[in-house]
PDB file of N, CA and C in Angstrom:
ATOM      1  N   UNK A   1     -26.436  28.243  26.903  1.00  0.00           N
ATOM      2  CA  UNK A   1     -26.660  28.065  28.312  1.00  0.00           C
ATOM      3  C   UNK A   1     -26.463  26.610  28.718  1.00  0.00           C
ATOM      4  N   UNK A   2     -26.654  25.843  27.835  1.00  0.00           N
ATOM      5  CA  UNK A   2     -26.935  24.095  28.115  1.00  0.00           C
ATOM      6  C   UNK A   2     -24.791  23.892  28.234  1.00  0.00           C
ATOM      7  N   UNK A   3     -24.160  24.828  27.641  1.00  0.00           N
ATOM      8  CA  UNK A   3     -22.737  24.451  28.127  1.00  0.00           C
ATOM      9  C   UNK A   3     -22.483  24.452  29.119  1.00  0.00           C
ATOM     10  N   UNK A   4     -23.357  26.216  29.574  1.00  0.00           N
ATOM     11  CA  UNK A   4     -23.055  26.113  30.917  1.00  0.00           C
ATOM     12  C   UNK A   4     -23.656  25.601  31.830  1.00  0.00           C
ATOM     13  N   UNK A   5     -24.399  24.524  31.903  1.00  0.00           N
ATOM     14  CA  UNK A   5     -25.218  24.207  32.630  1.00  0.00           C
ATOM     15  C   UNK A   5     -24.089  22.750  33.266  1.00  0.00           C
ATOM     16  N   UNK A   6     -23.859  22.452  31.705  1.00  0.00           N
ATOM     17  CA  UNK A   6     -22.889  21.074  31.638  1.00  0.00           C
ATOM     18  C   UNK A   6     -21.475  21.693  32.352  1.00  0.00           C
ATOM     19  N   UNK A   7     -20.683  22.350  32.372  1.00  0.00           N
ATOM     20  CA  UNK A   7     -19.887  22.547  33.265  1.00  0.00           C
ATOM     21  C   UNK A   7     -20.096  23.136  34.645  1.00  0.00           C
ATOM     22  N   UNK A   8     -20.899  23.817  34.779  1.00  0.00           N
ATOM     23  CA  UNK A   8     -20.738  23.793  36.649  1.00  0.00           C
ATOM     24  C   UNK A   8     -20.909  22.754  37.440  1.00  0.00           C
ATOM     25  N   UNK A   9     -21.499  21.220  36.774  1.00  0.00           N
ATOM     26  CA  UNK A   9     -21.668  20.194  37.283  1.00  0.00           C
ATOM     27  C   UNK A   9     -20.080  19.416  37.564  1.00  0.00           C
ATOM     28  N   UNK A  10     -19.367  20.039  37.058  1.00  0.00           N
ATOM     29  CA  UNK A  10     -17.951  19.480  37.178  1.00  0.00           C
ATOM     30  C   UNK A  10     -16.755  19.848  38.114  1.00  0.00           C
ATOM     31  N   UNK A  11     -16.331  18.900  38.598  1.00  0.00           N
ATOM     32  CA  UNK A  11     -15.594  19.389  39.741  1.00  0.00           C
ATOM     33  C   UNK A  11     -14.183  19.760  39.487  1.00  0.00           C
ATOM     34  N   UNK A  12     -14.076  19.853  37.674  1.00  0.00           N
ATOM     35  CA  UNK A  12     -12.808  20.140  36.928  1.00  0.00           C
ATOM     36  C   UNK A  12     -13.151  21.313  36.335  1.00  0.00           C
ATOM     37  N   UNK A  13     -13.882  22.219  36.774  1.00  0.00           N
ATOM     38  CA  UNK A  13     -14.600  23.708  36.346  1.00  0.00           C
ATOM     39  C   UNK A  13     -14.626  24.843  37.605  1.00  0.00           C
ATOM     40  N   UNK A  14     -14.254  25.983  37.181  1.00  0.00           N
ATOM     41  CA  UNK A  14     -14.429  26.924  38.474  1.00  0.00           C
ATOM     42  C   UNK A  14     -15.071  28.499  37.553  1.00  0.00           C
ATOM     43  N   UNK A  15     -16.042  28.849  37.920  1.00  0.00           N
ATOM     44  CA  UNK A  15     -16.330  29.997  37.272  1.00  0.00           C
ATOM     45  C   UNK A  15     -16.495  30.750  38.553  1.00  0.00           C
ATOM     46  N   UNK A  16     -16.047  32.690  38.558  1.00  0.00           N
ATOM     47  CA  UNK A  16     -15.912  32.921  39.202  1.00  0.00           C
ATOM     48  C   UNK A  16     -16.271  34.559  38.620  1.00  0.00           C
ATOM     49  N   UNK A  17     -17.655  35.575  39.053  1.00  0.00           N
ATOM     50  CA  UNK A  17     -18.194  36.611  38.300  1.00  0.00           C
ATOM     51  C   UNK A  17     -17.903  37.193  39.472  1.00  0.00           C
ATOM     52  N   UNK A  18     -17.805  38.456  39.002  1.00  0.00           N
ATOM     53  CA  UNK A  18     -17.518  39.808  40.074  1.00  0.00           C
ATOM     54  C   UNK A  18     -18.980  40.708  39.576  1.00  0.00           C
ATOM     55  N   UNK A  19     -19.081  41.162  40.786  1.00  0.00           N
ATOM     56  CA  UNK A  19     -20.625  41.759  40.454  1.00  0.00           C
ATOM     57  C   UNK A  19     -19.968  43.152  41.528  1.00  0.00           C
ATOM     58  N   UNK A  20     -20.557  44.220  41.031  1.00  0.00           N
ATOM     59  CA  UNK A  20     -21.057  45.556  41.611  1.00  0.00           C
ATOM     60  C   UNK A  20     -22.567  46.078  41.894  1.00  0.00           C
ATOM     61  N   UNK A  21     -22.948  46.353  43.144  1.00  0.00           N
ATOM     62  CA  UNK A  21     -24.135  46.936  43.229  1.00  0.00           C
ATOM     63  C   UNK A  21     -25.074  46.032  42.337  1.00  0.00           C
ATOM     64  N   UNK A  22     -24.880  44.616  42.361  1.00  0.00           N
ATOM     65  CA  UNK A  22     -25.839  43.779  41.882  1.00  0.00           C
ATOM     66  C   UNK A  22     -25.780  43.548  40.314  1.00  0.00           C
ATOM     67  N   UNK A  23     -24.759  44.173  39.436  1.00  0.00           N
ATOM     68  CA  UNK A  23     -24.470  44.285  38.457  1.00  0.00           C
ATOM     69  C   UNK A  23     -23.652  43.165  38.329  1.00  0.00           C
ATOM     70  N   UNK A  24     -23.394  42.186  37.220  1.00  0.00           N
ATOM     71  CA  UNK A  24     -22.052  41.452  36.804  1.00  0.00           C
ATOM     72  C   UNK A  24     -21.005  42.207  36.176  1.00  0.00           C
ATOM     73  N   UNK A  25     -19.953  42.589  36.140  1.00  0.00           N
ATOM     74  CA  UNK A  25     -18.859  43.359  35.321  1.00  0.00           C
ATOM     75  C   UNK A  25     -18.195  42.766  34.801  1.00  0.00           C
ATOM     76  N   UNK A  26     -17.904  41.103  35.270  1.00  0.00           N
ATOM     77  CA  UNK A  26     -17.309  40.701  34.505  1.00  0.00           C
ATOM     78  C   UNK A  26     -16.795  38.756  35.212  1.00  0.00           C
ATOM     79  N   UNK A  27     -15.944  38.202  34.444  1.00  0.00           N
ATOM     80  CA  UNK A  27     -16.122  36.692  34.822  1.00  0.00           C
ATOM     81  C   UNK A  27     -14.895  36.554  34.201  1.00  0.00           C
ATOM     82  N   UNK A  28     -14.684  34.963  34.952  1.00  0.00           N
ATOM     83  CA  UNK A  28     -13.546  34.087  34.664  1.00  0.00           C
ATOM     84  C   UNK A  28     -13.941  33.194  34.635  1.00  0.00           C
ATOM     85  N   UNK A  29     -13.573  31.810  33.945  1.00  0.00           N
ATOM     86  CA  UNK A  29     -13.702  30.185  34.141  1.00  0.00           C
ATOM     87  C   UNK A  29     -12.367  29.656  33.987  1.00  0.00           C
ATOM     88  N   UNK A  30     -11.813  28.774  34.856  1.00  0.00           N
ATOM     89  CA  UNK A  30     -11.064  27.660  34.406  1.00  0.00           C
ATOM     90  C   UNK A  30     -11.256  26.351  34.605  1.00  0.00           C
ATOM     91  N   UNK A  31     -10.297  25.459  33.537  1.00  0.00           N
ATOM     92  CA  UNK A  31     -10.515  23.977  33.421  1.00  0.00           C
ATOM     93  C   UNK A  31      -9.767  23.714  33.992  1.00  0.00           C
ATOM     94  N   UNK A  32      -9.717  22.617  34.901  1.00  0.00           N
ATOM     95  CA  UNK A  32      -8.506  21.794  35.255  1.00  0.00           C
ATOM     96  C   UNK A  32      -8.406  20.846  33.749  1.00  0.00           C
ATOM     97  N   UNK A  33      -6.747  20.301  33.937  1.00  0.00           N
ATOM     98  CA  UNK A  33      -6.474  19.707  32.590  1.00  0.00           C
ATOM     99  C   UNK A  33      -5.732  18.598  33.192  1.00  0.00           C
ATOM    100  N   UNK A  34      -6.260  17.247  32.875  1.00  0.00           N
ATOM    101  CA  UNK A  34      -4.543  16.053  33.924  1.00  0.00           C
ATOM    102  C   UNK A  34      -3.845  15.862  32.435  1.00  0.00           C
ATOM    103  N   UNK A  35      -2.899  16.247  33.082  1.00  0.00           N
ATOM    104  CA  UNK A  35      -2.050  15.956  31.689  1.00  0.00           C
ATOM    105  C   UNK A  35      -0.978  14.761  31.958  1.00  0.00           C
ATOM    106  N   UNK A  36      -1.086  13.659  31.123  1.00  0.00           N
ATOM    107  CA  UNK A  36      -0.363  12.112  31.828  1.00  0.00           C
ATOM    108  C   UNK A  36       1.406  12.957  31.293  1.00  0.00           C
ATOM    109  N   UNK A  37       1.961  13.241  30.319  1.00  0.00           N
ATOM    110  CA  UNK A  37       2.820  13.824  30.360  1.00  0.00           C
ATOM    111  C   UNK A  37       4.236  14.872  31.222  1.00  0.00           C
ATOM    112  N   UNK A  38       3.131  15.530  31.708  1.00  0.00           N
ATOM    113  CA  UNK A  38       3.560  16.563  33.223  1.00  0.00           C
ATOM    114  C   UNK A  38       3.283  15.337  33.887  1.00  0.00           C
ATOM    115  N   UNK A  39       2.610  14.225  34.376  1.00  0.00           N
ATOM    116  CA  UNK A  39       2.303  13.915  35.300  1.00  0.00           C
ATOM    117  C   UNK A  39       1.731  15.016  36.212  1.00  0.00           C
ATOM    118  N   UNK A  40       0.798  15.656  36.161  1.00  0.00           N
ATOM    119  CA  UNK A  40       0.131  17.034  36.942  1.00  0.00           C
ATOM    120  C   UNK A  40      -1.188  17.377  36.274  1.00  0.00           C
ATOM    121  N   UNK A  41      -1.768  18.073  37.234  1.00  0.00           N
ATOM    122  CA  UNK A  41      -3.009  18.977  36.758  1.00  0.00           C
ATOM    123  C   UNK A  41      -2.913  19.930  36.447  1.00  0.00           C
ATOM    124  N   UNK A  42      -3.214  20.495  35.519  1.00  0.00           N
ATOM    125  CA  UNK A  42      -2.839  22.095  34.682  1.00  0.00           C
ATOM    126  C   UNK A  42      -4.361  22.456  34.495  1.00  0.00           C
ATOM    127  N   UNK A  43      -4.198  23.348  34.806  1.00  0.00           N
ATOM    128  CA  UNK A  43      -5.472  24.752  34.251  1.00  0.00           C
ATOM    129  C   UNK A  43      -5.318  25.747  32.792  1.00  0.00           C
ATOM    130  N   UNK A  44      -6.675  25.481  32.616  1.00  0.00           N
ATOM    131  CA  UNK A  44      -6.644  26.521  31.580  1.00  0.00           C
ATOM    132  C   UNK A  44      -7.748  27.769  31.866  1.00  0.00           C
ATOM    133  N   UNK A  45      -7.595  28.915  31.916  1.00  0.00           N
ATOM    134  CA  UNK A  45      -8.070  29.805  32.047  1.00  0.00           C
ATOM    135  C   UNK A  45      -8.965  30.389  30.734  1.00  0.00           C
ATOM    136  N   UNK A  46     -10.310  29.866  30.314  1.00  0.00           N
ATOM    137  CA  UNK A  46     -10.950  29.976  28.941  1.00  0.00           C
ATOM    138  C   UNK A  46     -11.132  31.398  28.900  1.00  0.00           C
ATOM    139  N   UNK A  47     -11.862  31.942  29.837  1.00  0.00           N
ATOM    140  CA  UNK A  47     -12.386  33.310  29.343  1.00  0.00           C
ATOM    141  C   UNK A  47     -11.698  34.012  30.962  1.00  0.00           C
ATOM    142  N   UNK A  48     -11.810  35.608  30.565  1.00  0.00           N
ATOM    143  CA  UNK A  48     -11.489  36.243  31.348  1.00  0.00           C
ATOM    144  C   UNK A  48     -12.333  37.577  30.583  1.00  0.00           C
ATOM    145  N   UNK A  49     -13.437  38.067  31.119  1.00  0.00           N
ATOM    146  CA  UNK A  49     -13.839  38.899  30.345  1.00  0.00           C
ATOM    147  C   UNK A  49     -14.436  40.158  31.270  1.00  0.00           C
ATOM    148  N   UNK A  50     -14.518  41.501  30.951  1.00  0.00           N
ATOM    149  CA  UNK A  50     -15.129  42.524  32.013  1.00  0.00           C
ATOM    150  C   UNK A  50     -15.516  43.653  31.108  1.00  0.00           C
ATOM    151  N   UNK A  51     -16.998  44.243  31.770  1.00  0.00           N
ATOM    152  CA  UNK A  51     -17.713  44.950  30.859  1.00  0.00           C
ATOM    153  C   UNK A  51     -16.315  46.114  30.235  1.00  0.00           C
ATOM    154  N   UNK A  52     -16.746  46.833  28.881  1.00  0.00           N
ATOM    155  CA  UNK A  52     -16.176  47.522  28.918  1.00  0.00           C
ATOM    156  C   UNK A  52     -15.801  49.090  29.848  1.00  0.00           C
ATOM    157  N   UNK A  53     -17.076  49.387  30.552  1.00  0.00           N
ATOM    158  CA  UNK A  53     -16.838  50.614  31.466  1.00  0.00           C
ATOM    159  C   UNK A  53     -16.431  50.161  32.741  1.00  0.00           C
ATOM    160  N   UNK A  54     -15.651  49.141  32.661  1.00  0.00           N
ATOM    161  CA  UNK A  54     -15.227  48.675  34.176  1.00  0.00           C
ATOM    162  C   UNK A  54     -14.090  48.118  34.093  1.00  0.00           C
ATOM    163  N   UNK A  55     -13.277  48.117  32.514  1.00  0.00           N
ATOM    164  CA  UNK A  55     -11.933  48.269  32.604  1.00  0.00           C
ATOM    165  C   UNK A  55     -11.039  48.696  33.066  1.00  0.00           C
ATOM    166  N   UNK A  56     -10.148  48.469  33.544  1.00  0.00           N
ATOM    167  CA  UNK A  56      -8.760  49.390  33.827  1.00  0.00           C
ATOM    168  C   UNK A  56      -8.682  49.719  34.913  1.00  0.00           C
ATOM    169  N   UNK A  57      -9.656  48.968  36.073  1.00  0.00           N
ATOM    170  CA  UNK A  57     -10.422  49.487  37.566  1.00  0.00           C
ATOM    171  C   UNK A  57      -9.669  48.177  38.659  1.00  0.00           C
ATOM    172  N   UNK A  58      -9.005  47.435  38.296  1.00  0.00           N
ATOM    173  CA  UNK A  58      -8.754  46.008  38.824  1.00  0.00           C
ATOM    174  C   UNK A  58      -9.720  44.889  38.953  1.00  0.00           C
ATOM    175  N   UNK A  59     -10.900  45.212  38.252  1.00  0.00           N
ATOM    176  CA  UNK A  59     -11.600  43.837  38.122  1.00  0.00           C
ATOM    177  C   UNK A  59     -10.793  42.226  37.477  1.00  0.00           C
ATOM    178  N   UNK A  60     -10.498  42.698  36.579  1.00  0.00           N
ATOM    179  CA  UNK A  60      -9.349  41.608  35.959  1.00  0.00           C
ATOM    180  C   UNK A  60      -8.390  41.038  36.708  1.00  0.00           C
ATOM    181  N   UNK A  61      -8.147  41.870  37.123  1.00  0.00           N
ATOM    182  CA  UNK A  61      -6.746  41.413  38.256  1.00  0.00           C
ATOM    183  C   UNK A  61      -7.161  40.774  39.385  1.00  0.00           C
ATOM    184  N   UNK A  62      -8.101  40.882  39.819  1.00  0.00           N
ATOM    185  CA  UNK A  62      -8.528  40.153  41.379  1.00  0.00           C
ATOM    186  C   UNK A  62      -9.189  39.300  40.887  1.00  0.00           C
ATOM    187  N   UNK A  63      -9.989  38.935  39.775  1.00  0.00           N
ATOM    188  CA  UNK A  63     -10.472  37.613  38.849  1.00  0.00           C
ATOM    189  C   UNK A  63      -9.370  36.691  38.709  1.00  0.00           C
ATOM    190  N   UNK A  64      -8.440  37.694  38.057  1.00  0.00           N
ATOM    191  CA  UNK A  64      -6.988  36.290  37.761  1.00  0.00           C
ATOM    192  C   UNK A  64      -6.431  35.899  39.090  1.00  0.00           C
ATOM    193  N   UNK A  65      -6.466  36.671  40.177  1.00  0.00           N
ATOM    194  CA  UNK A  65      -5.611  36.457  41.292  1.00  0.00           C
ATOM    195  C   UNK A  65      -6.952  35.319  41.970  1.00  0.00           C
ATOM    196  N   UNK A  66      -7.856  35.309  41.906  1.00  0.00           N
ATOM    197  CA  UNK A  66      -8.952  34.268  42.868  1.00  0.00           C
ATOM    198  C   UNK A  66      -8.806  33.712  42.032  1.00  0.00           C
ATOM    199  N   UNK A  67      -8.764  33.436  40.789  1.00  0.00           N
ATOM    200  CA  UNK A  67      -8.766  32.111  39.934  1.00  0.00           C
ATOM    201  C   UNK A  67      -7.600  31.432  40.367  1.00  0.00           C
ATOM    202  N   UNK A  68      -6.195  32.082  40.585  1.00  0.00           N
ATOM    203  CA  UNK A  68      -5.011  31.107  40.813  1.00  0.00           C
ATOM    204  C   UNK A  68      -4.917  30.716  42.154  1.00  0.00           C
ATOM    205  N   UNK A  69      -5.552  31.419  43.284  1.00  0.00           N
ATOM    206  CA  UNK A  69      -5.935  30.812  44.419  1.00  0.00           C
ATOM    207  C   UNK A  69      -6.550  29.938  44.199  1.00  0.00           C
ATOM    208  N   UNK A  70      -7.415  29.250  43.485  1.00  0.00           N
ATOM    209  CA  UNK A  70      -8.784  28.493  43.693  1.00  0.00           C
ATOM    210  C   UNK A  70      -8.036  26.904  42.779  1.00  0.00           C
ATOM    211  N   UNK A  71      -6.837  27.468  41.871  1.00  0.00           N
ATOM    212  CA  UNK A  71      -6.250  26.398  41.367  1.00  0.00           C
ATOM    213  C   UNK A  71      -5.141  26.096  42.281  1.00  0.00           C
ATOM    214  N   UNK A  72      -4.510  27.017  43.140  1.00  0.00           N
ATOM    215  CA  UNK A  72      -3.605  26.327  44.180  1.00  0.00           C
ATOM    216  C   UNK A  72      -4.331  25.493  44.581  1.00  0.00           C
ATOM    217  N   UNK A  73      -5.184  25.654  45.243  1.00  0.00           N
ATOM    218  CA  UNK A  73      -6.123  25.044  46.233  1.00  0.00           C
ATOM    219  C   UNK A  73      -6.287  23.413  45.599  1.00  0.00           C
ATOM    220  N   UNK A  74      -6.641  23.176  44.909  1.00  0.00           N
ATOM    221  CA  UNK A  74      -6.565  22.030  43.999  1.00  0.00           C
ATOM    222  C   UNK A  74      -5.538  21.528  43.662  1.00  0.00           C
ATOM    223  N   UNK A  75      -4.407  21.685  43.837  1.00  0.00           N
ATOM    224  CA  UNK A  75      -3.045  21.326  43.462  1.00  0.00           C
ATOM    225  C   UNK A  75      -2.809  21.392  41.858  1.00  0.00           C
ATOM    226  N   UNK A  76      -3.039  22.699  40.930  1.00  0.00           N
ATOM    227  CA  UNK A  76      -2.646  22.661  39.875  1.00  0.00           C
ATOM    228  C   UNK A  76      -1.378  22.962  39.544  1.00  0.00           C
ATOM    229  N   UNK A  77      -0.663  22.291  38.904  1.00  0.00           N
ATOM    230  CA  UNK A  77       0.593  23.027  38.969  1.00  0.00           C
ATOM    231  C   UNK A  77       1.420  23.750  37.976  1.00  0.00           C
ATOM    232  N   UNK A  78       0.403  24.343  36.739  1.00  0.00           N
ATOM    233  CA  UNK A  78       0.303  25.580  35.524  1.00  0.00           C
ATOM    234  C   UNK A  78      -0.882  25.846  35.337  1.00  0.00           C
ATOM    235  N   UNK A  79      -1.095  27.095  34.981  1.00  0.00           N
ATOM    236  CA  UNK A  79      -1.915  27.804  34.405  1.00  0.00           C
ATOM    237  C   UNK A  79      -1.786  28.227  33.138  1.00  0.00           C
ATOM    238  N   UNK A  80      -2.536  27.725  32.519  1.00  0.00           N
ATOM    239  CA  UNK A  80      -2.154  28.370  30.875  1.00  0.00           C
ATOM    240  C   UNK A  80      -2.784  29.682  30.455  1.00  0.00           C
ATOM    241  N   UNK A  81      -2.973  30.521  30.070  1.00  0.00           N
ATOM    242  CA  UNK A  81      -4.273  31.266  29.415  1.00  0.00           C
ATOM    243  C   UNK A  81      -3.517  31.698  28.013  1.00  0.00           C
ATOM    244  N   UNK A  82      -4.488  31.833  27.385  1.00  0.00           N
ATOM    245  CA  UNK A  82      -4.101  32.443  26.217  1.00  0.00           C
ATOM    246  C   UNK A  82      -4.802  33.872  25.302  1.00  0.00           C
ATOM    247  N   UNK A  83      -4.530  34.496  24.220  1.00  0.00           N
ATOM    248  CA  UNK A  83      -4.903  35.957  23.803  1.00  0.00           C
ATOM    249  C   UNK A  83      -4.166  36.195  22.314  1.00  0.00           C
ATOM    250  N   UNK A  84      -5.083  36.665  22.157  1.00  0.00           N
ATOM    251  CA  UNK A  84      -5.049  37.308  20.648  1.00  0.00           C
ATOM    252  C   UNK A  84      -3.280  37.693  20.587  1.00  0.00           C
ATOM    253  N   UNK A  85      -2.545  37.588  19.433  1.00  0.00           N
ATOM    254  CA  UNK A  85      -1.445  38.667  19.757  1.00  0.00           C
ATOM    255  C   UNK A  85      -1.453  40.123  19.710  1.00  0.00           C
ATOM    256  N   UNK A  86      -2.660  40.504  18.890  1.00  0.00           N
ATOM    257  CA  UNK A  86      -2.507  42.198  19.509  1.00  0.00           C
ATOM    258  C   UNK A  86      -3.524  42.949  20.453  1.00  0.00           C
ATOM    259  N   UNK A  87      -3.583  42.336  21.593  1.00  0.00           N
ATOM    260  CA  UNK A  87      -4.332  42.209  22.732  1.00  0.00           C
ATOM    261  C   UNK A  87      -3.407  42.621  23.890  1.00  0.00           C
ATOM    262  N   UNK A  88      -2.862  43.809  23.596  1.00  0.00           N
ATOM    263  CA  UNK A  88      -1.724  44.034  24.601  1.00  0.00           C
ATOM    264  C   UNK A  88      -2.019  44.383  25.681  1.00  0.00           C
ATOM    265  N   UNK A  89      -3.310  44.564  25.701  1.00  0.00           N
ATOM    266  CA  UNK A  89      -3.822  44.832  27.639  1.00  0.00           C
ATOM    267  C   UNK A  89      -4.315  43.727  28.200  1.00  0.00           C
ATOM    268  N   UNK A  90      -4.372  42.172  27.743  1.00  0.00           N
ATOM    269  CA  UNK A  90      -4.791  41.271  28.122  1.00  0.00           C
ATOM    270  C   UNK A  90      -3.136  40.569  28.239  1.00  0.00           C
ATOM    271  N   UNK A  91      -2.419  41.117  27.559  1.00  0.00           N
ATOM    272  CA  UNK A  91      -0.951  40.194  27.475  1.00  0.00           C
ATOM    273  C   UNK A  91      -0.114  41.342  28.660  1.00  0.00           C
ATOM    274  N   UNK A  92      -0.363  42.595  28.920  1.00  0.00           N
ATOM    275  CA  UNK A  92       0.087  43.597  29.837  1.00  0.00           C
ATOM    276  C   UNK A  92      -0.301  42.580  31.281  1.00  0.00           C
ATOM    277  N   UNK A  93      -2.238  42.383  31.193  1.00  0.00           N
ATOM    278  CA  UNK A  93      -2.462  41.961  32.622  1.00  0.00           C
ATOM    279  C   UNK A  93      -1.852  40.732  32.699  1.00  0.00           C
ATOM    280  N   UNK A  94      -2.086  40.210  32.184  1.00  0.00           N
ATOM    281  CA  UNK A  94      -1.213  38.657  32.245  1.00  0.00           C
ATOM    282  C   UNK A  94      -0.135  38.784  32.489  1.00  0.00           C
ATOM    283  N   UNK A  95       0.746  39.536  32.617  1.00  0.00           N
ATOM    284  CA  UNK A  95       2.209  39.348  32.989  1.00  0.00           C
ATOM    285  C   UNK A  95       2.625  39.636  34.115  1.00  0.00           C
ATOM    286  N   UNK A  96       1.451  40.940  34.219  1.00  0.00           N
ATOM    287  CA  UNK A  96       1.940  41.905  35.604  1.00  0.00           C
ATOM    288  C   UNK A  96       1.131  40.727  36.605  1.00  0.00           C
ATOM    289  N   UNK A  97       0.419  39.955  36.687  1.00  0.00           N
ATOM    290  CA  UNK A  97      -0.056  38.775  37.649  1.00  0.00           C
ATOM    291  C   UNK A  97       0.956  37.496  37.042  1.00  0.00           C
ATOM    292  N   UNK A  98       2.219  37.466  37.053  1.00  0.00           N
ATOM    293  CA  UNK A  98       3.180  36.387  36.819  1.00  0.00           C
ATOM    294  C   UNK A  98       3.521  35.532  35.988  1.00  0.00           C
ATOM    295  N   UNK A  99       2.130  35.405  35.248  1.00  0.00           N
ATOM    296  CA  UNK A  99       2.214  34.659  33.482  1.00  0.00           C
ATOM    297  C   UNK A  99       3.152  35.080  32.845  1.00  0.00           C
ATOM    298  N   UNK A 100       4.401  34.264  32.488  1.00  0.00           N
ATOM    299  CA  UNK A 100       5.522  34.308  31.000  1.00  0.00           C
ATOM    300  C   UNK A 100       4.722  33.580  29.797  1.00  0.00           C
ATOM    301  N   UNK A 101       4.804  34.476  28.300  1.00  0.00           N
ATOM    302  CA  UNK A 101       5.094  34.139  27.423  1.00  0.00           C
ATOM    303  C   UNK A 101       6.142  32.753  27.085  1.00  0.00           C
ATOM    304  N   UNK A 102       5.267  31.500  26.665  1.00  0.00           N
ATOM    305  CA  UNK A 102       6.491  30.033  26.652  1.00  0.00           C
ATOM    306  C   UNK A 102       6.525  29.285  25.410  1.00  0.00           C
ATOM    307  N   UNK A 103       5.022  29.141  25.424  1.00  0.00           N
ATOM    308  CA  UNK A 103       4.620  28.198  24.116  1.00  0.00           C
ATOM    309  C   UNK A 103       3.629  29.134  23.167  1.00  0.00           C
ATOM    310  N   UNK A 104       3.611  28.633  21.915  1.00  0.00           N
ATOM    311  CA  UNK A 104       2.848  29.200  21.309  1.00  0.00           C
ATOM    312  C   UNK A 104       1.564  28.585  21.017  1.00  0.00           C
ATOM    313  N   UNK A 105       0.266  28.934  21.237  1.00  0.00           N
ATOM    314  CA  UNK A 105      -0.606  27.870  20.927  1.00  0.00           C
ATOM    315  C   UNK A 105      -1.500  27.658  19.286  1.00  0.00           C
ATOM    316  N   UNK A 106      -1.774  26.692  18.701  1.00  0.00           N
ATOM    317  CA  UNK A 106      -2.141  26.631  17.514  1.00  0.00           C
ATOM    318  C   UNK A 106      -3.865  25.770  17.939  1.00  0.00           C
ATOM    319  N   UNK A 107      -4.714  26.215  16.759  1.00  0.00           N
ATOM    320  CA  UNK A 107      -6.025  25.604  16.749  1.00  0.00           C
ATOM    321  C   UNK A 107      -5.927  25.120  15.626  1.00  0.00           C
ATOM    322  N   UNK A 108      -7.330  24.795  15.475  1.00  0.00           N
ATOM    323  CA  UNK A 108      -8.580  24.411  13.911  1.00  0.00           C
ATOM    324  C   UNK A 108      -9.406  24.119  15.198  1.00  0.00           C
ATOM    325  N   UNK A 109     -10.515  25.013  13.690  1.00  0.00           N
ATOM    326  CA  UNK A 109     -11.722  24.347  13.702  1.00  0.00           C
ATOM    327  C   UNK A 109     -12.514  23.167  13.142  1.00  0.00           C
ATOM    328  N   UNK A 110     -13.438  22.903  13.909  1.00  0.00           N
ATOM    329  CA  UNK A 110     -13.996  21.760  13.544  1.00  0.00           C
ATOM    330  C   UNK A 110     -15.636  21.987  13.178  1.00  0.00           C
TER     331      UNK A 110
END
């Protein structure tokens, strides 16, 4: 909770929950990112998540679509998100809302 406490204080954070009948179903957050490279602000879209009995209903889709409003609005000028590769209904919604497949992304942990 203390993460999230530490990012809503930031004006480089947007979280954004869809609730039913007082219920949460589900949430989004993104980061703004300045990247000196782009010369630009880029977003990253961390989570995108919705209960499971409220899949497949357009909750997801109007989450991703107010999230990229809310980064126009800010002048971001990419959105990144990223997903498992065999996550084909998270790589399905992602596309059908305008996201291409470009880069590949790599971690570690720390």
């Amino acid at each position: 909770m203390s993460m999230l406490r530490r990012a809503m204080v930031s004006s480089d954070y947007e979280l954004l929950v869809a609730e039913l009948n007082g219920e949460i179903v589900g949430f989004i957050d993104r980061w703004n990112i300045y990247d000196l490279s782009e010369g630009a602000i880029l977003s990253s879209v961390e989570n995108l998540y919705v209960v499971p009995r409220f899949r497949r209903r357009g909750v997801g889709g109007e989450l991703l679509q107010k999230i990229v409003k809310g980064a126009k609005r800010k002048g971001v000028r990419e959105i990144h998100v990223s997903t498992r590769f065999d996550n084909k209904f998270a790589i399905d919604l992602y596309e059908k809302h305008g996201f291409m497949k470009r880069n590949m992304q790599l971690e570690m942990e720390l």
